[in-house]
C-alpha atoms as a PDB file:
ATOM      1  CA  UNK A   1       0.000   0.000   0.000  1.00  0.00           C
ATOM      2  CA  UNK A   2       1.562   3.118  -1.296  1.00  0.00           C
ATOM      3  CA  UNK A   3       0.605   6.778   0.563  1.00  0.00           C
ATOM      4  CA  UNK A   4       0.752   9.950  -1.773  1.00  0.00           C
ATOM      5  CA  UNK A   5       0.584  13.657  -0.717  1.00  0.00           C
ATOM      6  CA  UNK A   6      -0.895  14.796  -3.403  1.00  0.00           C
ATOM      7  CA  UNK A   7      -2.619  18.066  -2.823  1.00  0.00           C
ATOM      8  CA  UNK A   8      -6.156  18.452  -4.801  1.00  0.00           C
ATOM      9  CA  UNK A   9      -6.446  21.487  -6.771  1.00  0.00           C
ATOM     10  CA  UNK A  10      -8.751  23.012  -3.826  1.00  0.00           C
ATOM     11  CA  UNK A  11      -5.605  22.631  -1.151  1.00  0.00           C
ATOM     12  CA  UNK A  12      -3.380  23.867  -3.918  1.00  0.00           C
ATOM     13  CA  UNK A  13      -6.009  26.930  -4.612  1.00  0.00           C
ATOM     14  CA  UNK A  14      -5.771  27.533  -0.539  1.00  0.00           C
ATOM     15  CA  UNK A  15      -1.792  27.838   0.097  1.00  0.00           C
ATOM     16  CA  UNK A  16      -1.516  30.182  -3.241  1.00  0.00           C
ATOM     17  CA  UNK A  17      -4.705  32.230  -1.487  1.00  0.00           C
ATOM     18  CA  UNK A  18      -2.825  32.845   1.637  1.00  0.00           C
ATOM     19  CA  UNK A  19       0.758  32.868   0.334  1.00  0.00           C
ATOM     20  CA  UNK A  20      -0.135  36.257  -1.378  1.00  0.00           C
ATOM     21  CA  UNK A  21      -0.965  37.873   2.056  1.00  0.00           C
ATOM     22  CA  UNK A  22       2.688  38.631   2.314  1.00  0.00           C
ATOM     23  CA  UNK A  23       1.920  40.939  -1.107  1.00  0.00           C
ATOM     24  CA  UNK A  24      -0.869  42.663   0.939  1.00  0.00           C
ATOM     25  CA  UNK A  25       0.947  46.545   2.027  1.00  0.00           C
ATOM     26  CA  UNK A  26      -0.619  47.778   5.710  1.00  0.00           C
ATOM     27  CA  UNK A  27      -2.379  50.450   6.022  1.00  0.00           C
ATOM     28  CA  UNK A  28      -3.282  50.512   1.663  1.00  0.00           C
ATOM     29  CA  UNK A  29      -6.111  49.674  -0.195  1.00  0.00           C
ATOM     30  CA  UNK A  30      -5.751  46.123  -2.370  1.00  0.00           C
ATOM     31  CA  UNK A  31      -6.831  45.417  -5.144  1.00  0.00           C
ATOM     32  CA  UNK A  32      -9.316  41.816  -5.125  1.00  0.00           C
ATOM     33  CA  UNK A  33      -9.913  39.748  -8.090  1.00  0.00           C
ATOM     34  CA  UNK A  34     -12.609  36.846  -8.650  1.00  0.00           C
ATOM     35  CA  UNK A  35     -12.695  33.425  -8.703  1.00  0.00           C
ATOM     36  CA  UNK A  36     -12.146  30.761  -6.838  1.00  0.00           C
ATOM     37  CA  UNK A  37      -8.858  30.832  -6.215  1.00  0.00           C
ATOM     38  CA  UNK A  38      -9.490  34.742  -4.637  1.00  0.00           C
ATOM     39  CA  UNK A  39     -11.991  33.398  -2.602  1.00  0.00           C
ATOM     40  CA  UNK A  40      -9.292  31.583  -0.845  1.00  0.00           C
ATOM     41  CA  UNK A  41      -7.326  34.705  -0.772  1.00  0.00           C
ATOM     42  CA  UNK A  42     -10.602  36.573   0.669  1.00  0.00           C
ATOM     43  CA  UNK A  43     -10.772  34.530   3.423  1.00  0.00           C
ATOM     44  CA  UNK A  44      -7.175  34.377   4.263  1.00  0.00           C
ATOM     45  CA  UNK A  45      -7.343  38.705   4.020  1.00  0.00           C
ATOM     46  CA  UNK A  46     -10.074  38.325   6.871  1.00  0.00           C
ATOM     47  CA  UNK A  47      -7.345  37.682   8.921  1.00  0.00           C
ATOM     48  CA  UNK A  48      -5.958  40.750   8.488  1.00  0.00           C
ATOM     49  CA  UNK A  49      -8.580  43.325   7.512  1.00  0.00           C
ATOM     50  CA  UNK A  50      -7.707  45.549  10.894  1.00  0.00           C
ATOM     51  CA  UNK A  51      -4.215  46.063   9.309  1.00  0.00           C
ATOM     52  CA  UNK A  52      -5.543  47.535   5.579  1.00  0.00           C
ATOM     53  CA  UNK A  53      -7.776  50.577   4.717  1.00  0.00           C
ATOM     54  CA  UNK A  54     -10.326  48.172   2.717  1.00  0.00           C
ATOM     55  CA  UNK A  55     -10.247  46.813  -1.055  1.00  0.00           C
ATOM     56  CA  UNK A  56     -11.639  47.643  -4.522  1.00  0.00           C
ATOM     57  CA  UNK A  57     -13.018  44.366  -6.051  1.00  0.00           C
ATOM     58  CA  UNK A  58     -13.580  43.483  -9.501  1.00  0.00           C
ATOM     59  CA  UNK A  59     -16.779  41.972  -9.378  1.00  0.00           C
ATOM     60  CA  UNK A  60     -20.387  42.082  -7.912  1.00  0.00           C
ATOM     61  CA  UNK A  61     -19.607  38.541  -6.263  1.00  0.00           C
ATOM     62  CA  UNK A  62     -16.452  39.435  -5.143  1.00  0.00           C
ATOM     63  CA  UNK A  63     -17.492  42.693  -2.951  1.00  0.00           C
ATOM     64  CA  UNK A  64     -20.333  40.913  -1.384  1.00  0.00           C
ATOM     65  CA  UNK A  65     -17.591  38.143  -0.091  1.00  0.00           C
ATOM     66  CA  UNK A  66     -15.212  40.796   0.967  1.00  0.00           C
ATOM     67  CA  UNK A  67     -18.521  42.920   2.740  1.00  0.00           C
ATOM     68  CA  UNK A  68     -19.851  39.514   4.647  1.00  0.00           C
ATOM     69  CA  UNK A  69     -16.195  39.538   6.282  1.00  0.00           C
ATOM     70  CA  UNK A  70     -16.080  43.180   7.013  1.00  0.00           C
ATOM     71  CA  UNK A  71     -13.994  44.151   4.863  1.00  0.00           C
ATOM     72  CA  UNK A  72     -14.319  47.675   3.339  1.00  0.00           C
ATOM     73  CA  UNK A  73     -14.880  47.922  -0.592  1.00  0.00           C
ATOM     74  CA  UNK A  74     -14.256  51.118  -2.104  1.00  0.00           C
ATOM     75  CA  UNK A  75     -15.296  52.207  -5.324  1.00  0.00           C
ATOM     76  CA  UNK A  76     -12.576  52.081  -8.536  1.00  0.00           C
ATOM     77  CA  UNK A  77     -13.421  55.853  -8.871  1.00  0.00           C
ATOM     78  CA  UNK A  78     -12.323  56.655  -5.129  1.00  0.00           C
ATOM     79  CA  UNK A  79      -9.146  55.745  -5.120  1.00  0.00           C
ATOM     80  CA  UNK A  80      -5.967  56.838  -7.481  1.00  0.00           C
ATOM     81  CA  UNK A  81      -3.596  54.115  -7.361  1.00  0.00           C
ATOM     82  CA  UNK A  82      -3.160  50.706  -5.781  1.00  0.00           C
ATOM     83  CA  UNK A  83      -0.015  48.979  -4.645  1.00  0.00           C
ATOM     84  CA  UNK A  84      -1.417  45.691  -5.735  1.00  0.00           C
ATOM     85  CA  UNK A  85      -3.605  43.604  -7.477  1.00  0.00           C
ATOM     86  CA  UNK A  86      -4.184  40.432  -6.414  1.00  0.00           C
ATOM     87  CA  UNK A  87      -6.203  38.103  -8.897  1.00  0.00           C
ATOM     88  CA  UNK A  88      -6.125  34.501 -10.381  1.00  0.00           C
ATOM     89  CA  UNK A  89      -5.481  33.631 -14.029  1.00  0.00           C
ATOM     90  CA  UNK A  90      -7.184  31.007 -16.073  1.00  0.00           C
ATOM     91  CA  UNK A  91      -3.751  30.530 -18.011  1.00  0.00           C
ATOM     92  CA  UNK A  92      -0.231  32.279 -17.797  1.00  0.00           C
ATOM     93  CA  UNK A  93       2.323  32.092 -20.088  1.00  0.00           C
ATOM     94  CA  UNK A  94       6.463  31.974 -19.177  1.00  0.00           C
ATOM     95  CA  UNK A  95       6.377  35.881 -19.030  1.00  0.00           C
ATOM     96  CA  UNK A  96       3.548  36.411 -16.953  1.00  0.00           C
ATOM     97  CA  UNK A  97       0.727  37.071 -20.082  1.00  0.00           C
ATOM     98  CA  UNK A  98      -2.908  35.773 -19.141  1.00  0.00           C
ATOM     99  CA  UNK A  99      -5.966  34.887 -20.328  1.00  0.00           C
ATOM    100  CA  UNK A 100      -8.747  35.485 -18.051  1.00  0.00           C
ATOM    101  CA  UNK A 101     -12.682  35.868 -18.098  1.00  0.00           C
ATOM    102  CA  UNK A 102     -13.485  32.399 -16.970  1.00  0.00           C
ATOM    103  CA  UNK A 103     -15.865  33.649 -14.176  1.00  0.00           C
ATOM    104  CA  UNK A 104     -17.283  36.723 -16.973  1.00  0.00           C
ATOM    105  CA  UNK A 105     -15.786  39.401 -14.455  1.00  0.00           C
ATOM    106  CA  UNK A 106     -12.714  40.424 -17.497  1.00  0.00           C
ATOM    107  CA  UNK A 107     -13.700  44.041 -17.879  1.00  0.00           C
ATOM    108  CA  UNK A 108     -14.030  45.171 -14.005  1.00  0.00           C
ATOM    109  CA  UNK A 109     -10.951  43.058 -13.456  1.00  0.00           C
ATOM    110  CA  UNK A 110      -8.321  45.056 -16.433  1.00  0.00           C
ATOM    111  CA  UNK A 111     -10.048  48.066 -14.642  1.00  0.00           C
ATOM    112  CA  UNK A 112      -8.543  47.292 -11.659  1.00  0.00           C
ATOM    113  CA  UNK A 113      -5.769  45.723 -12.378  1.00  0.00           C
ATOM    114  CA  UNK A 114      -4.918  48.964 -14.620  1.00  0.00           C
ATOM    115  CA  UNK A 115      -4.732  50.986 -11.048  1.00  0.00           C
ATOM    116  CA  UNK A 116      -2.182  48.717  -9.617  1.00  0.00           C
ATOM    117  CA  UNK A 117       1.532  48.867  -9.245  1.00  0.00           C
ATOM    118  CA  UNK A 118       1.916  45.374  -9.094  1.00  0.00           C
ATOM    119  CA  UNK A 119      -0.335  42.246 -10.208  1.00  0.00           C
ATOM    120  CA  UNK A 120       0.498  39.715  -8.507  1.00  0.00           C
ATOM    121  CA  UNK A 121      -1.065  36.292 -10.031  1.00  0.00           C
ATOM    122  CA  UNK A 122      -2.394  33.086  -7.751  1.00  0.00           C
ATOM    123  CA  UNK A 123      -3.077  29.930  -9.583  1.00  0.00           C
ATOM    124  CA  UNK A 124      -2.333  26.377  -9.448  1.00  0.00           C
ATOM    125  CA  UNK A 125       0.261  25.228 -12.192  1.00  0.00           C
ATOM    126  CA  UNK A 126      -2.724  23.155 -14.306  1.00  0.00           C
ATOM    127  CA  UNK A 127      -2.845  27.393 -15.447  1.00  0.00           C
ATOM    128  CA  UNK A 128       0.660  27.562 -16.675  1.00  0.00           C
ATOM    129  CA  UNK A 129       1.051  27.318 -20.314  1.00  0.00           C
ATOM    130  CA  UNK A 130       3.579  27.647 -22.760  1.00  0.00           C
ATOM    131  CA  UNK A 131       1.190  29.580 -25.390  1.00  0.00           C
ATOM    132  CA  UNK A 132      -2.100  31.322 -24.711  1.00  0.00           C
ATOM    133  CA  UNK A 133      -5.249  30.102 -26.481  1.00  0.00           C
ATOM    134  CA  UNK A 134      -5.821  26.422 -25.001  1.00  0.00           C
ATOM    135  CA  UNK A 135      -8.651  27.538 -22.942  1.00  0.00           C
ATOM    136  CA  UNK A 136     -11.212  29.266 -24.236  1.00  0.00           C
ATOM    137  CA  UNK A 137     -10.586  32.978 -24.173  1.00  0.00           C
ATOM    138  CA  UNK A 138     -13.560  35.203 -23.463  1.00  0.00           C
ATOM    139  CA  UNK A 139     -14.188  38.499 -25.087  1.00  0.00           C
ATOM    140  CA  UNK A 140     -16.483  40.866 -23.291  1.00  0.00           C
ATOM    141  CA  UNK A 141     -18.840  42.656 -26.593  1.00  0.00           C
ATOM    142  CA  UNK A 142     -22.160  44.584 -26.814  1.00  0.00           C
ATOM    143  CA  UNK A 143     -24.617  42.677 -27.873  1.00  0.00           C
ATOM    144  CA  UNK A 144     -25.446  44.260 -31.200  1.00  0.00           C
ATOM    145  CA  UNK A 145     -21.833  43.310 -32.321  1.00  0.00           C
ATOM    146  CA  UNK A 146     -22.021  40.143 -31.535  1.00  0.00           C
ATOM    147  CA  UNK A 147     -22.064  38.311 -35.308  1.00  0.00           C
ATOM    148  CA  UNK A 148     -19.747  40.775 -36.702  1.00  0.00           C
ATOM    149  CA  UNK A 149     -17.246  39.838 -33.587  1.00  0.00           C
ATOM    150  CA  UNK A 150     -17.783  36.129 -34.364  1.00  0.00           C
ATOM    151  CA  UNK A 151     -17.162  36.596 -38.155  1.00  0.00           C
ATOM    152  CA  UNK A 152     -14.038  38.712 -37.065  1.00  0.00           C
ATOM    153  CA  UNK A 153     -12.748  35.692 -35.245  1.00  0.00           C
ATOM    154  CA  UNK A 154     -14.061  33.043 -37.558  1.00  0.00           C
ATOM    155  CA  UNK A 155     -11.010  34.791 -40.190  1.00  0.00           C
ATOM    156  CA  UNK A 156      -8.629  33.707 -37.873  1.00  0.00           C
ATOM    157  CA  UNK A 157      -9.447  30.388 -38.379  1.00  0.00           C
ATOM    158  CA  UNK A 158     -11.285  30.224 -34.449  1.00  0.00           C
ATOM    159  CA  UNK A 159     -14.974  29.565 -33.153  1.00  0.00           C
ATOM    160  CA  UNK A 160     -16.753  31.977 -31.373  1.00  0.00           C
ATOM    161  CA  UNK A 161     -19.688  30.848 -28.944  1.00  0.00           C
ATOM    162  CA  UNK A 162     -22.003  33.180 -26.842  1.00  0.00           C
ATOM    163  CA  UNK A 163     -21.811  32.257 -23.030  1.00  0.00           C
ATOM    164  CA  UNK A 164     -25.477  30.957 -21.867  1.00  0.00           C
ATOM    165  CA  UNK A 165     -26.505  30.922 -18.676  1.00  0.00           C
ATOM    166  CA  UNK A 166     -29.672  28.767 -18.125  1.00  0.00           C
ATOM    167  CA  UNK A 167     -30.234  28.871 -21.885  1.00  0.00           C
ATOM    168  CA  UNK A 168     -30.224  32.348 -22.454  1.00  0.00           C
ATOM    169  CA  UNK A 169     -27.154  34.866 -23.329  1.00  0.00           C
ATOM    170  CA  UNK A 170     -24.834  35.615 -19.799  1.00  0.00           C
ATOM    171  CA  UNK A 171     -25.219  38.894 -18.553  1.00  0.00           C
ATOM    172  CA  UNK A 172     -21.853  40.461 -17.110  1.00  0.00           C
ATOM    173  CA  UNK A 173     -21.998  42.824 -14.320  1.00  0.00           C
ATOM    174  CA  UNK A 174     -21.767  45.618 -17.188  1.00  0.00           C
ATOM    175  CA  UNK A 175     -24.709  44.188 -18.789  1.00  0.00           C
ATOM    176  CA  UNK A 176     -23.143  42.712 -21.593  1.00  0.00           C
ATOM    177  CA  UNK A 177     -22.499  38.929 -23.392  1.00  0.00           C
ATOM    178  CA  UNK A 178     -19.616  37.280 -23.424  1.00  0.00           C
ATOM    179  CA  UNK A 179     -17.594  35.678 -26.441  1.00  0.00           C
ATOM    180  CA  UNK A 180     -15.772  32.468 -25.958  1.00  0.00           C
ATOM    181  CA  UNK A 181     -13.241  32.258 -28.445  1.00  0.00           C
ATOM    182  CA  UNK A 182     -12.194  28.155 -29.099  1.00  0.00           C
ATOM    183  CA  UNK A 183      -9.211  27.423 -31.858  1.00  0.00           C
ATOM    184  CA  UNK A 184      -6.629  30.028 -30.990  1.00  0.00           C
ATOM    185  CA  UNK A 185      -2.801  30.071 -30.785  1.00  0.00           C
ATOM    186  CA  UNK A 186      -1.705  33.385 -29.573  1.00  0.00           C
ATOM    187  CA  UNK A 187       1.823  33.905 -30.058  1.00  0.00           C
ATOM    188  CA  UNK A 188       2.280  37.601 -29.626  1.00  0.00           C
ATOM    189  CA  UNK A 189      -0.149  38.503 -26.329  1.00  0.00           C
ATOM    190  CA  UNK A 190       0.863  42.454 -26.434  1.00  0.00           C
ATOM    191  CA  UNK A 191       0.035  42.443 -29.986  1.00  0.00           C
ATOM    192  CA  UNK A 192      -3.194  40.606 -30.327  1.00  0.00           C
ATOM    193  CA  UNK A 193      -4.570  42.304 -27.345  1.00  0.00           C
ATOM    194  CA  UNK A 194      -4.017  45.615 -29.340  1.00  0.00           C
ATOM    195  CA  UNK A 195      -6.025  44.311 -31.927  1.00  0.00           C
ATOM    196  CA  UNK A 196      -9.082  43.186 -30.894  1.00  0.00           C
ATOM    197  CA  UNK A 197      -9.513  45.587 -28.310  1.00  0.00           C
ATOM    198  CA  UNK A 198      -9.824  47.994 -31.251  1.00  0.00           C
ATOM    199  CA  UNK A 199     -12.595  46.061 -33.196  1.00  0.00           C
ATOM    200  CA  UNK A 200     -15.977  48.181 -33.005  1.00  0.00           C
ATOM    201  CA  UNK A 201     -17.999  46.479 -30.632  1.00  0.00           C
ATOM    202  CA  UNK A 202     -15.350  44.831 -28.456  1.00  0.00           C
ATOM    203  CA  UNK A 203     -15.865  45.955 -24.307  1.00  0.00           C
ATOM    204  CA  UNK A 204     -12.995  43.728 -23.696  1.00  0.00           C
ATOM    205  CA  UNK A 205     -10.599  41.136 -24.593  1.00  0.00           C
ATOM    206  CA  UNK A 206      -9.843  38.213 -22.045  1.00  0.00           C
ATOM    207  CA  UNK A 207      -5.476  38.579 -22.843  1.00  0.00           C
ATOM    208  CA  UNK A 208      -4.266  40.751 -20.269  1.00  0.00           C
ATOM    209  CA  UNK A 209      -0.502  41.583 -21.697  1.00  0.00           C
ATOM    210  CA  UNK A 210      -1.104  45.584 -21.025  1.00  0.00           C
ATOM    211  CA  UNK A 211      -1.773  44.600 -17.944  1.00  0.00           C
ATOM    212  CA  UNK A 212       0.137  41.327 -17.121  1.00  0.00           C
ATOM    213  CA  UNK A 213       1.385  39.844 -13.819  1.00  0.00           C
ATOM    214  CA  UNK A 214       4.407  40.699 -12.193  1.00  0.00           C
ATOM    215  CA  UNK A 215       4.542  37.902  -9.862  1.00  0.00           C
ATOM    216  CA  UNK A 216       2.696  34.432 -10.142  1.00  0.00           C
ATOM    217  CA  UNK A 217       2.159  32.344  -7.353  1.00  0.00           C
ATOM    218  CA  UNK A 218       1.661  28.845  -8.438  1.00  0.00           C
ATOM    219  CA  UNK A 219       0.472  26.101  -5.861  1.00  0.00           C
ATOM    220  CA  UNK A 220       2.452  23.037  -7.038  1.00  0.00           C
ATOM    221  CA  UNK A 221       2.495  19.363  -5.419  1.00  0.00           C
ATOM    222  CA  UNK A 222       5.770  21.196  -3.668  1.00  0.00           C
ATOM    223  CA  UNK A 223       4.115  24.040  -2.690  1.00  0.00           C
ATOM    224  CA  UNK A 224       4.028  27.481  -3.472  1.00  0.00           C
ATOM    225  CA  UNK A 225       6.471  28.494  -6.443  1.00  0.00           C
ATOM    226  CA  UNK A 226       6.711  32.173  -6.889  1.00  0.00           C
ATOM    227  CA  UNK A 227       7.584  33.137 -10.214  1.00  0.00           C
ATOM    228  CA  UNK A 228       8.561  36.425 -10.971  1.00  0.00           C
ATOM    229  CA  UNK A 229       8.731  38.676 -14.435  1.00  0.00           C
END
């Protein structure tokens, strides 16, 4: 009979949430993310919440978390700068790119991440990729765009679905669809980020290379490896 150690991707979620508290600067406000893997952070920040001013989160799910623990949530528009941004990733490349939208909160989360110093990234290491495009990258657009968007994409040789929820068309917290974008390779992040964010229509892309990680903390079965760009 052979024991393992093998931490599931929960426990592996949970040391990356807490190993980012030592990113957290006293007396500032932080910058919170969404996602699972935040959540974790969330509740490890609890610990702490006397020692910060409060946090400006990224989503509507998010700030409710962070309010239930008494922690104070400011708005974007109150505050000029942040000294970090703490968020997970749904993949990261070998110089900190990302692709995120998996949890449809993409917009609010560039927003926030754009006020930030430093970005720090918490993920387990199933997110860390050597190209961008294996999952499916979402693209925040306004409705009426929607089959010109697709068609845009469909040139690059990729599929673009809308995002249902319950059978209809997901509604983000902006009160727009999302695009999930399946067949892509995307070998220059900066560049293709630039792009699409400039078709008509487009609220957001789901590559965040403007605003890419500094740090990534990456639960792996030997713990926490901080990677650094």
């Amino acid at each position: 009979m052979t024991t393992t150690s093998t931490l599931t991707q929960d426990e592996l979620k949970t040391l990356v949430g807490q190993a980012a508290l030592q990113y957290v600067v006293p007396g500032e406000i932080v910058g919170v993310g969404t996602g699972s893997t935040v959540n974790k952070f969330i509740d490890a920040l609890a610990g702490m919440k006397d020692q910060i001013k409060g946090a400006v989160s990224s989503s509507v799910a998010s700030t409710e978390r962070l309010k239930a623990l008494g922690i104070a949530v400011f708005d974007a528009n109150e505050v000029e700068s942040l000294a970090v941004y703490i968020d997970g990733a749904d993949e990261i490349d070998g110089s900190g790119n990302m692709v995120k939208g998996g949890g449809a909160a993409l917009t609010r989360e560039k927003i926030v991440a754009a006020l930030a110093r430093s970005f720090v990234c918490i993920a387990d290491e199933s997110k860390l990729v050597q190209a961008l495009g294996q999952f499916p990258l979402p693209v925040e657009v306004i409705p009426m765009a929607t089959h010109h968007i697709t068609r845009r994409f469909e040139a690059l040789g990729a599929k673009a679905t809308v995002r249902l929820k319950d059978g209809a068309p997901l509604v983000t917290d902006n009160g727009q669809h999302i695009l999930d974008v399946r067949g892509l390779s995307i070998a220059d992040p900066l560049g293709f980020e630039s792009e699409v964010n400039q078709w008509p229509g487009v609220v957001t892309v789901g590559v965040f290379a403007h605003q890419k990680a500094s740090v990534c903390l990456l639960g792996t079965a030997q713990g926490v490896k901080t990677l650094t760009y």
